[in-house]
N, C-alpha and C. Protein backbone atom coordinates (compact mmCIF):
# COMPACT_ATOMS: atom_id res chain seq x y z
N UNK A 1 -8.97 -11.38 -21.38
CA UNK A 1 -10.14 -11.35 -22.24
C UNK A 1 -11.36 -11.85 -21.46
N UNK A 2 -12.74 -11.18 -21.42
CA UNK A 2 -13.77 -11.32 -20.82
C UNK A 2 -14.68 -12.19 -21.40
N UNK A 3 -14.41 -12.26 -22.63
CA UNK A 3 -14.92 -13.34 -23.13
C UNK A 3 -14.05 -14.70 -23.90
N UNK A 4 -13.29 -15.14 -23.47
CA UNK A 4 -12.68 -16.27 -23.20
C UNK A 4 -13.04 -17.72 -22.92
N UNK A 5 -12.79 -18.82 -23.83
CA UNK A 5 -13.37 -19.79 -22.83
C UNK A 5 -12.42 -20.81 -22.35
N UNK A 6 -11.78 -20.24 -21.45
CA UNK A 6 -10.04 -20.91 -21.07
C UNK A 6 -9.91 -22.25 -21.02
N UNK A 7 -8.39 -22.48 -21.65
CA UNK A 7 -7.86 -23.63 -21.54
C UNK A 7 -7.04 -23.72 -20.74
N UNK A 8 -7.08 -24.01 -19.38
CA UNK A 8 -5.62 -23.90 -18.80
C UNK A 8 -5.41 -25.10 -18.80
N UNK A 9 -3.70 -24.17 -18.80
CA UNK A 9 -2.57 -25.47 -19.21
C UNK A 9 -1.59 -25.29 -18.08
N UNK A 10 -0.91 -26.15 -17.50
CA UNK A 10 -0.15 -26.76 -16.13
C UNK A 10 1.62 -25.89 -16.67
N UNK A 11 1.71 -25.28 -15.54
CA UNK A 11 3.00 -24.47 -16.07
C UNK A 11 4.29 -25.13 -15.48
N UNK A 12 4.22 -24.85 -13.91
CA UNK A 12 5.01 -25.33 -12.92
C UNK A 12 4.33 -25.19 -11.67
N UNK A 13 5.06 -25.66 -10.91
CA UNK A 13 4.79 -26.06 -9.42
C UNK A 13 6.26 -25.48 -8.63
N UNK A 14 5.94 -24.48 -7.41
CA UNK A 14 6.82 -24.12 -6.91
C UNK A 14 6.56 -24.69 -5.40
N UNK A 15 7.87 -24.94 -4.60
CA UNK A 15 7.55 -25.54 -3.30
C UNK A 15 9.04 -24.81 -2.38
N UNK A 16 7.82 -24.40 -0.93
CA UNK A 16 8.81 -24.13 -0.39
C UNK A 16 8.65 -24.57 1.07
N UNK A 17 9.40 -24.67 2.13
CA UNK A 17 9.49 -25.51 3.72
C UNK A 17 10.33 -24.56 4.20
N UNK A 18 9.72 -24.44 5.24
CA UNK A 18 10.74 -23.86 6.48
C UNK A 18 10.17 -24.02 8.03
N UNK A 19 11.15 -23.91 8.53
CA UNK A 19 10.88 -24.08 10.35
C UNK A 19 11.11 -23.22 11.12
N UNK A 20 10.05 -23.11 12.18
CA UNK A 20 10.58 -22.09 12.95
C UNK A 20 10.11 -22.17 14.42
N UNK A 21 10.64 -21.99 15.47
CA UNK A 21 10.40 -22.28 16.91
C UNK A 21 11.83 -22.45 17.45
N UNK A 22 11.91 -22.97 19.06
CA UNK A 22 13.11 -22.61 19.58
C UNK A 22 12.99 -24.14 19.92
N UNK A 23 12.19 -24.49 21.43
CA UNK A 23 11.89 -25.55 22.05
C UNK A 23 11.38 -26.79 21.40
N UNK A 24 10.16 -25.79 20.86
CA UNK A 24 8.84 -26.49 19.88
C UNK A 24 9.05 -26.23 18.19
N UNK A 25 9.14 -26.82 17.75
CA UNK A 25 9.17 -26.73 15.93
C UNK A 25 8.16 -26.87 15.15
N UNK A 26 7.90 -26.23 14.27
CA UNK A 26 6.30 -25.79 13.55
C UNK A 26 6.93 -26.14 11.76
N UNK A 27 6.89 -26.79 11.07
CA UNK A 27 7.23 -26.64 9.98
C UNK A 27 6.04 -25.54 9.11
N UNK A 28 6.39 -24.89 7.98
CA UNK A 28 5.81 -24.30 7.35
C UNK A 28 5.87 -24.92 5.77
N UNK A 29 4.67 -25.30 5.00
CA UNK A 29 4.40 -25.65 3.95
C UNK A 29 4.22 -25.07 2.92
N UNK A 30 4.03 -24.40 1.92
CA UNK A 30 3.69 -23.89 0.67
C UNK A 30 4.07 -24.01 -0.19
N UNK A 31 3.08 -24.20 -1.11
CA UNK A 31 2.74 -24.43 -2.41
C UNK A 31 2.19 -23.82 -3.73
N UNK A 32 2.60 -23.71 -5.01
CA UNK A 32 2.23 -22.12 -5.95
C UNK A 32 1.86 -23.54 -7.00
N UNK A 33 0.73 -23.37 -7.98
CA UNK A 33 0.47 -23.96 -9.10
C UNK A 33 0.87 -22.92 -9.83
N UNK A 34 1.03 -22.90 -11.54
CA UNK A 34 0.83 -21.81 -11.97
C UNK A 34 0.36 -22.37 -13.56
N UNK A 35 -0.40 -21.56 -13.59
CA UNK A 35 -1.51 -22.15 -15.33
C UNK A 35 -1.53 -21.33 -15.76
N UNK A 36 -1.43 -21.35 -17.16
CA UNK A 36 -1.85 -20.30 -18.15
C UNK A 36 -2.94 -20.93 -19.22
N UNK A 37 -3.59 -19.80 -19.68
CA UNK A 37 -4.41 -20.18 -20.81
C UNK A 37 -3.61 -20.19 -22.20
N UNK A 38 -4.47 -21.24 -22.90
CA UNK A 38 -3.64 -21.57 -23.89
C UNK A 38 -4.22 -20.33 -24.75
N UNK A 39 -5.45 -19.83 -24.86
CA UNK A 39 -6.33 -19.18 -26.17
C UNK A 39 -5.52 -17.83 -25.88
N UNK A 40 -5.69 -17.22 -24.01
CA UNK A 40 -5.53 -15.34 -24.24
C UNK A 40 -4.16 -15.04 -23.53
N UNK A 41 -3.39 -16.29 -22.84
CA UNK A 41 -2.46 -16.25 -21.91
C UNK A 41 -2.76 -15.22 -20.80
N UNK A 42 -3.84 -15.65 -20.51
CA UNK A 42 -4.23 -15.39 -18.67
C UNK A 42 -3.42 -16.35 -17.94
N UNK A 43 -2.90 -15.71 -16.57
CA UNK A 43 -1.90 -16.72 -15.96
C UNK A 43 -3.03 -16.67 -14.58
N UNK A 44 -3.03 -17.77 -13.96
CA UNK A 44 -3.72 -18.04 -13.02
C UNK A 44 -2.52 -18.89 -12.07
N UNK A 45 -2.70 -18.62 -10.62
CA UNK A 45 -2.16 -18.96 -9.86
C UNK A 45 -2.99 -19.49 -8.82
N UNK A 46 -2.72 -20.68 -8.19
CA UNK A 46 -3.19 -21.58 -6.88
C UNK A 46 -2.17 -22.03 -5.46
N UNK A 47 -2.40 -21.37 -4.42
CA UNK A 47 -1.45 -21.49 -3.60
C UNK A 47 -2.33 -22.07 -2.48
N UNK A 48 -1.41 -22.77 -1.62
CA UNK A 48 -1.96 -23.45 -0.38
C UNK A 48 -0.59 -23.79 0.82
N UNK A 49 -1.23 -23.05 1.95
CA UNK A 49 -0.17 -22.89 2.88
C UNK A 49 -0.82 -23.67 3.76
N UNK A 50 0.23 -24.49 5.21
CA UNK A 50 -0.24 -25.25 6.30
C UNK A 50 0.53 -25.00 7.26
N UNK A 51 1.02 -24.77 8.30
CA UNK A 51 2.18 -25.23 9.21
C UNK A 51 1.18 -26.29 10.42
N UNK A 52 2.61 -26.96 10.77
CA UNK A 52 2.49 -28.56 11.09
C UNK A 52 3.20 -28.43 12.20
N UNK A 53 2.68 -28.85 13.80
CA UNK A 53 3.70 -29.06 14.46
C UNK A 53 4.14 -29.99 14.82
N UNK A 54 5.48 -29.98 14.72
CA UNK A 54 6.22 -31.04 14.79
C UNK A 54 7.09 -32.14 15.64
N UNK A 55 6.44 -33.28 15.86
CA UNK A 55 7.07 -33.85 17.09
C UNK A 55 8.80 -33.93 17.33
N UNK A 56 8.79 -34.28 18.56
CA UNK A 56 10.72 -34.09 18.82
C UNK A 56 11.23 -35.13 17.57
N UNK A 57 12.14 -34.77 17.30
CA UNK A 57 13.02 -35.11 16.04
C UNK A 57 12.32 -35.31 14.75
N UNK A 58 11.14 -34.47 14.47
CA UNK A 58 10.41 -34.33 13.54
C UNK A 58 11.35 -33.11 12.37
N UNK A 59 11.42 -32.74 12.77
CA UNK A 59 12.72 -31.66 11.88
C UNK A 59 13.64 -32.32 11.46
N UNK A 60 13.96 -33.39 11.05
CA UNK A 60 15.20 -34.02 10.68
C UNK A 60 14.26 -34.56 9.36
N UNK A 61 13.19 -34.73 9.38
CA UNK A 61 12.21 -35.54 8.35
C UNK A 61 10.62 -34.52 8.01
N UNK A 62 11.19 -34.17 7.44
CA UNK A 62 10.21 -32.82 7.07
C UNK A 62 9.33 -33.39 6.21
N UNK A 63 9.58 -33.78 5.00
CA UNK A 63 8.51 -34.52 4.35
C UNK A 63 7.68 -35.66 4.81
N UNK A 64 8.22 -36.04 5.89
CA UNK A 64 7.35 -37.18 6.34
C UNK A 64 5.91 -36.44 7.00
N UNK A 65 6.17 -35.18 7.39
CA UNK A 65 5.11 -34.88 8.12
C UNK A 65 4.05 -33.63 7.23
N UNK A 66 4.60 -33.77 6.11
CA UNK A 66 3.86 -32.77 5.06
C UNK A 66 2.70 -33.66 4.84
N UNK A 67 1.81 -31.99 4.27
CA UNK A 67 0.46 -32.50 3.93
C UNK A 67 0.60 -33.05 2.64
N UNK A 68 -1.12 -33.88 2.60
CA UNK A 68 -1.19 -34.38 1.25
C UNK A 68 -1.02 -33.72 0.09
N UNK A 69 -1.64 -32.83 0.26
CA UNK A 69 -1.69 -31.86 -1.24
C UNK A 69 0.08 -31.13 -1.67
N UNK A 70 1.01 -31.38 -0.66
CA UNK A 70 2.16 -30.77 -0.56
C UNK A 70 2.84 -31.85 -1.56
């Protein structure tokens, strides 16, 4: 609806990590918000990706080296 005056409301939060390199290790971050309006149920989505590289034995502790917003 184009004329709407949205309420969004907090749905879930999806999270996902992975690694990838041979020598060197890069973790990969992402993140999905997902909101809907309460009035027309418009779904709105917010995502935010990072990869991180990761010092030697940094792959054993993945969250330690995630971003803030993660």
């Amino acid at each position: 609806m184009e004329n709407c005056d949205h309420e969004w409301i907090f749905q879930e939060t999806q999270k996902k990590t992975s690694v990838s390199g041979y020598e060197h290790y890069y973790a990969h971050y992402h993140r999905i918000d997902l909101y809907y309006c309460k009035k027309c149920c418009e779904q709105r989505k917010i995502e935010q990706k990072e990869g991180v590289s990761l010092p030697f034995g940094g792959i054993r502790n993945l969250p330690k080296f995630a971003p803030v917003w993660y």
